[in-house]
C-alpha atoms as a PDB file:
ATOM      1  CA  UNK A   1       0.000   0.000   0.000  1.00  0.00           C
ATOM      2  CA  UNK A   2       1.567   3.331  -0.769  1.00  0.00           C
ATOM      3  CA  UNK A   3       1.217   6.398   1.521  1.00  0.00           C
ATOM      4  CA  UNK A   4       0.961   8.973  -1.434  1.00  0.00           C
ATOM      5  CA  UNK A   5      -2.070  10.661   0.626  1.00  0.00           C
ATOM      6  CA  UNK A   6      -1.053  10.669   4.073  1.00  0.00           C
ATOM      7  CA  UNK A   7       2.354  12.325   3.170  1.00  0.00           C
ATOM      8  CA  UNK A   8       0.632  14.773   0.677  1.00  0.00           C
ATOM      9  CA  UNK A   9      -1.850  15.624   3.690  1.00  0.00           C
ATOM     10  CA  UNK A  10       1.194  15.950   6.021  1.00  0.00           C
ATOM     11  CA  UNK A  11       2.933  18.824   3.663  1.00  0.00           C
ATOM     12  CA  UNK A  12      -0.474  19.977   3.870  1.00  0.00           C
ATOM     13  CA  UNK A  13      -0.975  19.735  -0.289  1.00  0.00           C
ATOM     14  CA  UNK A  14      -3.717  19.358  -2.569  1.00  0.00           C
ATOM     15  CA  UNK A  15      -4.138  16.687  -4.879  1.00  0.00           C
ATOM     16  CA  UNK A  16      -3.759  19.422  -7.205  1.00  0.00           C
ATOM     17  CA  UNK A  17      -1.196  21.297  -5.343  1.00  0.00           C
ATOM     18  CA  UNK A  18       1.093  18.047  -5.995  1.00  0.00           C
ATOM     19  CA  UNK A  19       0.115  17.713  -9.487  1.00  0.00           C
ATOM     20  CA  UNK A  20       1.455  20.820 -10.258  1.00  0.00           C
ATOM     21  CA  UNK A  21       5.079  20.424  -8.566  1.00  0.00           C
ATOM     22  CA  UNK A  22       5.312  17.069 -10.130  1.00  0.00           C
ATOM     23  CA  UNK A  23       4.207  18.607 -13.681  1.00  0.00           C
ATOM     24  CA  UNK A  24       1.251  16.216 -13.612  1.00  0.00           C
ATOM     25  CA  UNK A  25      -2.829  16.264 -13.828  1.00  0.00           C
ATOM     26  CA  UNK A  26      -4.765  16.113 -10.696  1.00  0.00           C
ATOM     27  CA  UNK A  27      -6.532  12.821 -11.979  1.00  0.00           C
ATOM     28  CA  UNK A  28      -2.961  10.913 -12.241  1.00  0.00           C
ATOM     29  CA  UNK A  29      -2.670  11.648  -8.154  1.00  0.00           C
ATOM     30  CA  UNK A  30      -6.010  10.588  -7.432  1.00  0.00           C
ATOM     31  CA  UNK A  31      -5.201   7.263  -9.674  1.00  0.00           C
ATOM     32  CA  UNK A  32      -1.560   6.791  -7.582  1.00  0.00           C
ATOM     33  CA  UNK A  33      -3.892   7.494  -4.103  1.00  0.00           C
ATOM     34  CA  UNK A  34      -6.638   4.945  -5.162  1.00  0.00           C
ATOM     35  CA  UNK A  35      -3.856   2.486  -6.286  1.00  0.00           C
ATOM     36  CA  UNK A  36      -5.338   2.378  -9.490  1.00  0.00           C
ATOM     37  CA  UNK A  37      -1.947   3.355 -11.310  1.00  0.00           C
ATOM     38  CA  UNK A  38       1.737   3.390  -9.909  1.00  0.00           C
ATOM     39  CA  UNK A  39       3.856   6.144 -10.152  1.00  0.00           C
ATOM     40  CA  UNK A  40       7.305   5.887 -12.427  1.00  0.00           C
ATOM     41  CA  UNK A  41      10.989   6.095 -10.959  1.00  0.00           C
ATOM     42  CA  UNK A  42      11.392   9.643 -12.070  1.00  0.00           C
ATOM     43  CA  UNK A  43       7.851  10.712 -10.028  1.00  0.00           C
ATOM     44  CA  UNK A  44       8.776   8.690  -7.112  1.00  0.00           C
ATOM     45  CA  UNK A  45      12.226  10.793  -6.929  1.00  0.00           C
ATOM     46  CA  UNK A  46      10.213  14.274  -7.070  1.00  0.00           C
ATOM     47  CA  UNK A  47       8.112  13.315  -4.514  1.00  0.00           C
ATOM     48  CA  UNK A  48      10.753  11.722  -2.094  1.00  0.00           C
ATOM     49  CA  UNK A  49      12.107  15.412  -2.917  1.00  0.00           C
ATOM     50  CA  UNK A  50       9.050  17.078  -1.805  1.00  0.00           C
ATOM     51  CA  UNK A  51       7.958  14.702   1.081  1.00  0.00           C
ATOM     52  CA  UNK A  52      11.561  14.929   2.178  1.00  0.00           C
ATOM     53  CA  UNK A  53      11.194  11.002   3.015  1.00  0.00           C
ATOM     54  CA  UNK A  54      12.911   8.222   1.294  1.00  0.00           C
ATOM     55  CA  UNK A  55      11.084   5.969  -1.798  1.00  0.00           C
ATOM     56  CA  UNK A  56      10.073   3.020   0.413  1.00  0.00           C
ATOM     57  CA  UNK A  57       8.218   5.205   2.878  1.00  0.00           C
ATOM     58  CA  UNK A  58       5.937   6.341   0.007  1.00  0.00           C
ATOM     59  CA  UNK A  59       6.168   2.664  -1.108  1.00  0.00           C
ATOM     60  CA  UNK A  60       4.985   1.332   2.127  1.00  0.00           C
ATOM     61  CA  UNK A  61       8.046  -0.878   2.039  1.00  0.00           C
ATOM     62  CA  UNK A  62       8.689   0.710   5.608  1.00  0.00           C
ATOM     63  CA  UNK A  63       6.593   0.341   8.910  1.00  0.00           C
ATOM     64  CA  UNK A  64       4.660   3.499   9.465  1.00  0.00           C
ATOM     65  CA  UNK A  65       5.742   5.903  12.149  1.00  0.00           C
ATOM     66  CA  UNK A  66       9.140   3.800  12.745  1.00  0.00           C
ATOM     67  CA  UNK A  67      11.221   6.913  13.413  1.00  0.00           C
ATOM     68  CA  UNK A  68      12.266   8.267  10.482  1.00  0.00           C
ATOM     69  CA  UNK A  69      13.024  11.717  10.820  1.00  0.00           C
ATOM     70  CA  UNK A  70      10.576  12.842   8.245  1.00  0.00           C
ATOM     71  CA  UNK A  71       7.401  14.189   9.621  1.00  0.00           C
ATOM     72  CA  UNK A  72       8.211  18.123  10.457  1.00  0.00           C
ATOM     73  CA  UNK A  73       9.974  20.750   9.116  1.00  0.00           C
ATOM     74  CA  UNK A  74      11.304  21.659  11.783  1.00  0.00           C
ATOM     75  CA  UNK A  75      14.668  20.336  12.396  1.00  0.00           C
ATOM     76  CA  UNK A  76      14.303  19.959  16.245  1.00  0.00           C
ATOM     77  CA  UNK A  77      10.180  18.053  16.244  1.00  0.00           C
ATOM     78  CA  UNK A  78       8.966  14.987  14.522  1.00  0.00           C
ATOM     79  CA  UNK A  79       5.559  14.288  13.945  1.00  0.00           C
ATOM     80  CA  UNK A  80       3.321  11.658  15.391  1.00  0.00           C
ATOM     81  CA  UNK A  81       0.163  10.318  15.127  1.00  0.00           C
ATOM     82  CA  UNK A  82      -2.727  11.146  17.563  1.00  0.00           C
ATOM     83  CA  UNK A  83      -4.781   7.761  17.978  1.00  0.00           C
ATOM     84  CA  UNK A  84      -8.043   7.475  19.241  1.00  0.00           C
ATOM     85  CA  UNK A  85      -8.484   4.107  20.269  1.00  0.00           C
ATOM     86  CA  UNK A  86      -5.748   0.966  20.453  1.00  0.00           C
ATOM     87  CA  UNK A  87      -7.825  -2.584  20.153  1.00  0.00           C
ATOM     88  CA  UNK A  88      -6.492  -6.050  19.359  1.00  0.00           C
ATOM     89  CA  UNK A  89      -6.530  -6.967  15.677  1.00  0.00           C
ATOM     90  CA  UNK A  90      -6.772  -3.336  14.472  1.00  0.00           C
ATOM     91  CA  UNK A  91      -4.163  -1.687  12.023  1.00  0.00           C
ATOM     92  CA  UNK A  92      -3.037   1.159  14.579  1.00  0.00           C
ATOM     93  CA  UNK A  93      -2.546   3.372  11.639  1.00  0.00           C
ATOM     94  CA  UNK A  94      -5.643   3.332   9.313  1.00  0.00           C
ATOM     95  CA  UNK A  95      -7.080   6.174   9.058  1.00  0.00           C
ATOM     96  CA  UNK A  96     -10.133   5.729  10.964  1.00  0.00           C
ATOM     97  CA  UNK A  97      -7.944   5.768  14.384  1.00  0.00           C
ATOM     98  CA  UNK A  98      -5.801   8.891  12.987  1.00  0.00           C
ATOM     99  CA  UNK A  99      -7.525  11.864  14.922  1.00  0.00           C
ATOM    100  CA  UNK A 100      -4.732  14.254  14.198  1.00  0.00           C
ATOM    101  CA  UNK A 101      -0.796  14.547  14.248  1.00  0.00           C
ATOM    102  CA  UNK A 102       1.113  15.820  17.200  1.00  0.00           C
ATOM    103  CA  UNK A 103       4.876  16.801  17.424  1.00  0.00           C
ATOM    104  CA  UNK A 104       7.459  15.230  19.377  1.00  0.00           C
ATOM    105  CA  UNK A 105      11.145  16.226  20.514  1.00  0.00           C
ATOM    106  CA  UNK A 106      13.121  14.245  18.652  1.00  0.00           C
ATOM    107  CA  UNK A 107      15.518  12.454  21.163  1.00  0.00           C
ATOM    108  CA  UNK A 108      12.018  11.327  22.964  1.00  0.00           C
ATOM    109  CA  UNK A 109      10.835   9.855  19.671  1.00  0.00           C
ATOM    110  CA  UNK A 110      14.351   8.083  18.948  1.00  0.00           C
ATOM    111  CA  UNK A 111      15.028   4.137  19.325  1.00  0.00           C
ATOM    112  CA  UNK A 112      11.912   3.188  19.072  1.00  0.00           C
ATOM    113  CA  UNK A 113       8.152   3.187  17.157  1.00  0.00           C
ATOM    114  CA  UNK A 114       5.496   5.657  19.331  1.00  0.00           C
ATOM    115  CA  UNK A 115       2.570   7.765  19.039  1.00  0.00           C
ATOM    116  CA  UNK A 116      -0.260   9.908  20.946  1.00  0.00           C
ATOM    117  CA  UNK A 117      -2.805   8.034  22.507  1.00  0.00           C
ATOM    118  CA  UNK A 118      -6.338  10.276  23.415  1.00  0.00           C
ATOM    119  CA  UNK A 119      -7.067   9.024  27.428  1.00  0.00           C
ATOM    120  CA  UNK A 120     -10.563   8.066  28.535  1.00  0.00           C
ATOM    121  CA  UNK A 121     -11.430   8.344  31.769  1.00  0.00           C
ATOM    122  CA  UNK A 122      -9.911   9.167  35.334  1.00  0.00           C
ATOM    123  CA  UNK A 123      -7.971   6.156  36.592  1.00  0.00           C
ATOM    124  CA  UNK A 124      -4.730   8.060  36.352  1.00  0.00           C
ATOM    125  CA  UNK A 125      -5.370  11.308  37.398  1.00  0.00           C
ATOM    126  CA  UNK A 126      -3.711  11.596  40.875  1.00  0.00           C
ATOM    127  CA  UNK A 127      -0.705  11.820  38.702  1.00  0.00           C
ATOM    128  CA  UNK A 128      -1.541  14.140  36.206  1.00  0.00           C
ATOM    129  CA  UNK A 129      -3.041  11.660  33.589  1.00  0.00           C
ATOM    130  CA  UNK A 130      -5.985  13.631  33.114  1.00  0.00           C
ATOM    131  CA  UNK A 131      -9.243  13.110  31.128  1.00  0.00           C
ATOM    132  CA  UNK A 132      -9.039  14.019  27.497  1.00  0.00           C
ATOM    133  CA  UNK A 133      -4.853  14.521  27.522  1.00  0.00           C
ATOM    134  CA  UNK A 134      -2.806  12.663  25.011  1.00  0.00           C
ATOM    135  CA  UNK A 135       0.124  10.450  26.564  1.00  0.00           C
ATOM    136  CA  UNK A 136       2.944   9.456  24.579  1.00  0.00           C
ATOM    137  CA  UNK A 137       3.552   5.534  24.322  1.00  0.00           C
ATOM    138  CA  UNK A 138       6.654   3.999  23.178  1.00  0.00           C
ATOM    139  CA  UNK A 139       7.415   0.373  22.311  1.00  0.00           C
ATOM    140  CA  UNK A 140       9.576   0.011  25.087  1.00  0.00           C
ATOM    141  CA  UNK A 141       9.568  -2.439  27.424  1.00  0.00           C
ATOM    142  CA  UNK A 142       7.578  -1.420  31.163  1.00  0.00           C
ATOM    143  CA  UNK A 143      10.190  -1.818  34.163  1.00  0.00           C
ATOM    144  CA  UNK A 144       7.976  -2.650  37.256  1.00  0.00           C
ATOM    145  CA  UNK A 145       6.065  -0.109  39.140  1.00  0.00           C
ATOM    146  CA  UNK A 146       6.225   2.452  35.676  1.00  0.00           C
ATOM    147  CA  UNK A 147       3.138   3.244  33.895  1.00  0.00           C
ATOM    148  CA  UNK A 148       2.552   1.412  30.762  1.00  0.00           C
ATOM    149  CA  UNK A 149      -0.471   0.922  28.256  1.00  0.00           C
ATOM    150  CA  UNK A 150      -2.340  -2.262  27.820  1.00  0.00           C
ATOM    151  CA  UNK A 151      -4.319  -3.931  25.793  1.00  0.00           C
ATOM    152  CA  UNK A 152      -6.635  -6.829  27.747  1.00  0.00           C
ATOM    153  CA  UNK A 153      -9.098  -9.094  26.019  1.00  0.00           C
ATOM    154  CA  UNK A 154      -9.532  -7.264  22.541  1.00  0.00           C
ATOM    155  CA  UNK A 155     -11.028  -4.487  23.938  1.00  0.00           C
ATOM    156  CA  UNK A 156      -9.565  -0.426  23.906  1.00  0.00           C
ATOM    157  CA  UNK A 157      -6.148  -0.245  25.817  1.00  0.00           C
ATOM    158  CA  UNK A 158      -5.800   0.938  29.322  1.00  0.00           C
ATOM    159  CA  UNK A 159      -3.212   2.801  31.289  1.00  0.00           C
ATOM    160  CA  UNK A 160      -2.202   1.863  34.456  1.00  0.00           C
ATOM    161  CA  UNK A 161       0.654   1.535  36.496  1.00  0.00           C
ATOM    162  CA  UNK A 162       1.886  -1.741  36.031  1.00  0.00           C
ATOM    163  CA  UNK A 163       2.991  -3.822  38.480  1.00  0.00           C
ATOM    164  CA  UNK A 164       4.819  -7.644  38.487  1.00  0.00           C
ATOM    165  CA  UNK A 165       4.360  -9.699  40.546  1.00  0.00           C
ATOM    166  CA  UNK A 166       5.482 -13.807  41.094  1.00  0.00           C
ATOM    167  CA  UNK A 167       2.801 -14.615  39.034  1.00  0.00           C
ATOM    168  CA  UNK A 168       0.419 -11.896  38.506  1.00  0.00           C
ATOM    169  CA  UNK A 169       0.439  -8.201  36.492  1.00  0.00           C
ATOM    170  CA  UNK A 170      -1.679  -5.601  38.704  1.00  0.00           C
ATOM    171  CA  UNK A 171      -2.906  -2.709  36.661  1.00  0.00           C
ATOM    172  CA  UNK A 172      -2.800  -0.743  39.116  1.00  0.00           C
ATOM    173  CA  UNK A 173      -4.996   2.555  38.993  1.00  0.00           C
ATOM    174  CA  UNK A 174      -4.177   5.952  40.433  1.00  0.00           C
ATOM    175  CA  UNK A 175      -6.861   7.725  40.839  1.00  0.00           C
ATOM    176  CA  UNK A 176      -8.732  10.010  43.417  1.00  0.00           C
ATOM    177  CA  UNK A 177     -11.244   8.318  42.852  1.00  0.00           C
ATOM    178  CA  UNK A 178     -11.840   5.254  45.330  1.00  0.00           C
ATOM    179  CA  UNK A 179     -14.118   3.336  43.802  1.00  0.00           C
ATOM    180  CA  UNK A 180     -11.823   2.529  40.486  1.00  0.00           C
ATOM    181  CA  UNK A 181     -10.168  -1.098  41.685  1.00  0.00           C
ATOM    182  CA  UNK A 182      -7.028  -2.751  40.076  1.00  0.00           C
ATOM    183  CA  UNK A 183      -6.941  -5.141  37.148  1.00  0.00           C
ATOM    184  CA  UNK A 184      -5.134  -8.285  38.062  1.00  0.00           C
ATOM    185  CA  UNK A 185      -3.872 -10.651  35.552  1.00  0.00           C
ATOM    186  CA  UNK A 186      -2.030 -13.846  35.433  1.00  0.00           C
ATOM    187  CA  UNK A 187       1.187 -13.926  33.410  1.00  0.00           C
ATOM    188  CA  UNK A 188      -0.133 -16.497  30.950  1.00  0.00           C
ATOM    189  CA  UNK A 189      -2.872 -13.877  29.974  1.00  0.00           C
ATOM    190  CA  UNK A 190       0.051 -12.340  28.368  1.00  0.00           C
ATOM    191  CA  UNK A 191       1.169 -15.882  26.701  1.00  0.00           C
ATOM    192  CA  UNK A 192      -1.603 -16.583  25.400  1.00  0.00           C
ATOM    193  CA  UNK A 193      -2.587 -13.283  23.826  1.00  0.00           C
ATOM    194  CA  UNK A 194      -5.299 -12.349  26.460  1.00  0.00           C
ATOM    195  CA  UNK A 195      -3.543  -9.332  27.345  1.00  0.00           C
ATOM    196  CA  UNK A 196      -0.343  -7.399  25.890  1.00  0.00           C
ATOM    197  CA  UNK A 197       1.468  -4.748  26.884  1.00  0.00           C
ATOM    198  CA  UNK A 198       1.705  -2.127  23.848  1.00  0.00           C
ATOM    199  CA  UNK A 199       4.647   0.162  25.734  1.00  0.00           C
ATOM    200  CA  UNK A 200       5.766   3.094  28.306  1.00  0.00           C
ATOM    201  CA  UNK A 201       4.139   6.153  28.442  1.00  0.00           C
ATOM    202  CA  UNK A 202       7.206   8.334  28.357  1.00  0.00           C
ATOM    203  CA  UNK A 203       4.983  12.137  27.925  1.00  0.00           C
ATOM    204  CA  UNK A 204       2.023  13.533  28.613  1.00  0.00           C
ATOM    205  CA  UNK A 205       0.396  17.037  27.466  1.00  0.00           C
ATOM    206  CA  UNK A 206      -3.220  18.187  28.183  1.00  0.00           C
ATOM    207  CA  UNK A 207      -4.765  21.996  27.681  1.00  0.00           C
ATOM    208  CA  UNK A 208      -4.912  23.397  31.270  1.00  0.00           C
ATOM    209  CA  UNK A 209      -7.663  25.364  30.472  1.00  0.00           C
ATOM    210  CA  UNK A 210      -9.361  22.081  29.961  1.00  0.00           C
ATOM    211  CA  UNK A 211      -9.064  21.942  33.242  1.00  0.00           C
ATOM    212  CA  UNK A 212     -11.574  24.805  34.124  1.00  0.00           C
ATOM    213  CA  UNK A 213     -14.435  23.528  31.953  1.00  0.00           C
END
């Protein structure tokens, strides 16, 4: 699958907008983004040019989001994508989860795939996780006691503190509120796919004025 749109939307272009700086029509773009026609060597150049990415990330030949410098202009940021919802079997990336892209310093996007992921509810608040504010997870591994996000039984991920134990994983919530309780799991729920840790959450940024609502 290529990614002629998503980069084009990135750099903020029109289909016609990147017809023009490739000297083609509108209707050959909308044929390359459909996948109805490929695009020769000498287009695929231009655009690497203008995307400022290599050929296999407009390809697809490269995961998405894997840390290639390429999403900003500016030289410091890199830009990731803001997901609304992280459930088992679903391609993180189509554009049905995509709410919007976010930047991120650089060194805290290095060594490994992340993104923004939207948080629901109040389980994490008593230490500044708050309703509605995007955390930054990246597919690191969780040390114990650090807060993580996971995925349990197919359904939308959860962040927790996670904590290991001899034989169980507490998801541990930290909340004002009382009445939220821990998760616990048993380490074969991770063995056989029942539950999975998706990675760290290493950032988090919310609107203060949010706050006030």
């Amino acid at each position: 699958m290529n990614n002629i749109k998503r980069l084009r939307k990135l750099n903020d272009l029109t289909q016609k907008q990147l017809a023009e700086k490739l000297s083609r029509t509108q209707p050959y773009i909308n044929q390359w983004e459909r996948e109805e026609r490929k695009p020769n060597v000498e287009d695929l150049i231009k655009m690497s040019e203008i995307f400022d990415v290599s050929i296999d990330e407009i390809l697809g030949t490269v995961p998405l989001f894997s840390n290639a410098e390429t999403y900003s202009t500016d030289s410091e940021q890199v830009l990731r994508p803001i997901l609304g919802v992280v459930k088992a079997g679903y391609d993180l990336y189509c554009e049905e989860n995509i709410e919007g892209y976010k930047p991120v310093d650089k060194k805290k996007a290095a060594g490994a795939e992340c993104f923004w992921l939207r948080v629901s509810g109040n389980s994490m608040n008593s230490v500044g996780i708050f309703d509605g504010a995007l955390v930054l997870v990246k597919k690191v591994p969780v040390e114990n006691r650090q807060i993580g996000v996971v995925r349990v039984n197919g359904d939308e991920a959860t962040i927790k503190q996670i904590i290991f134990n001899e034989d169980t994983v507490v998801l541990q919530p930290r909340s004002t509120d009382p009445t939220i309780e821990p998760l616990i799991l048993k380490k074969e729920d991770f063995d056989n796919n029942y539950a999975e840790i998706i990675g760290k959450v290493v950032d988090v940024s919310f609107d203060p004025n949010d706050m006030l609502k």
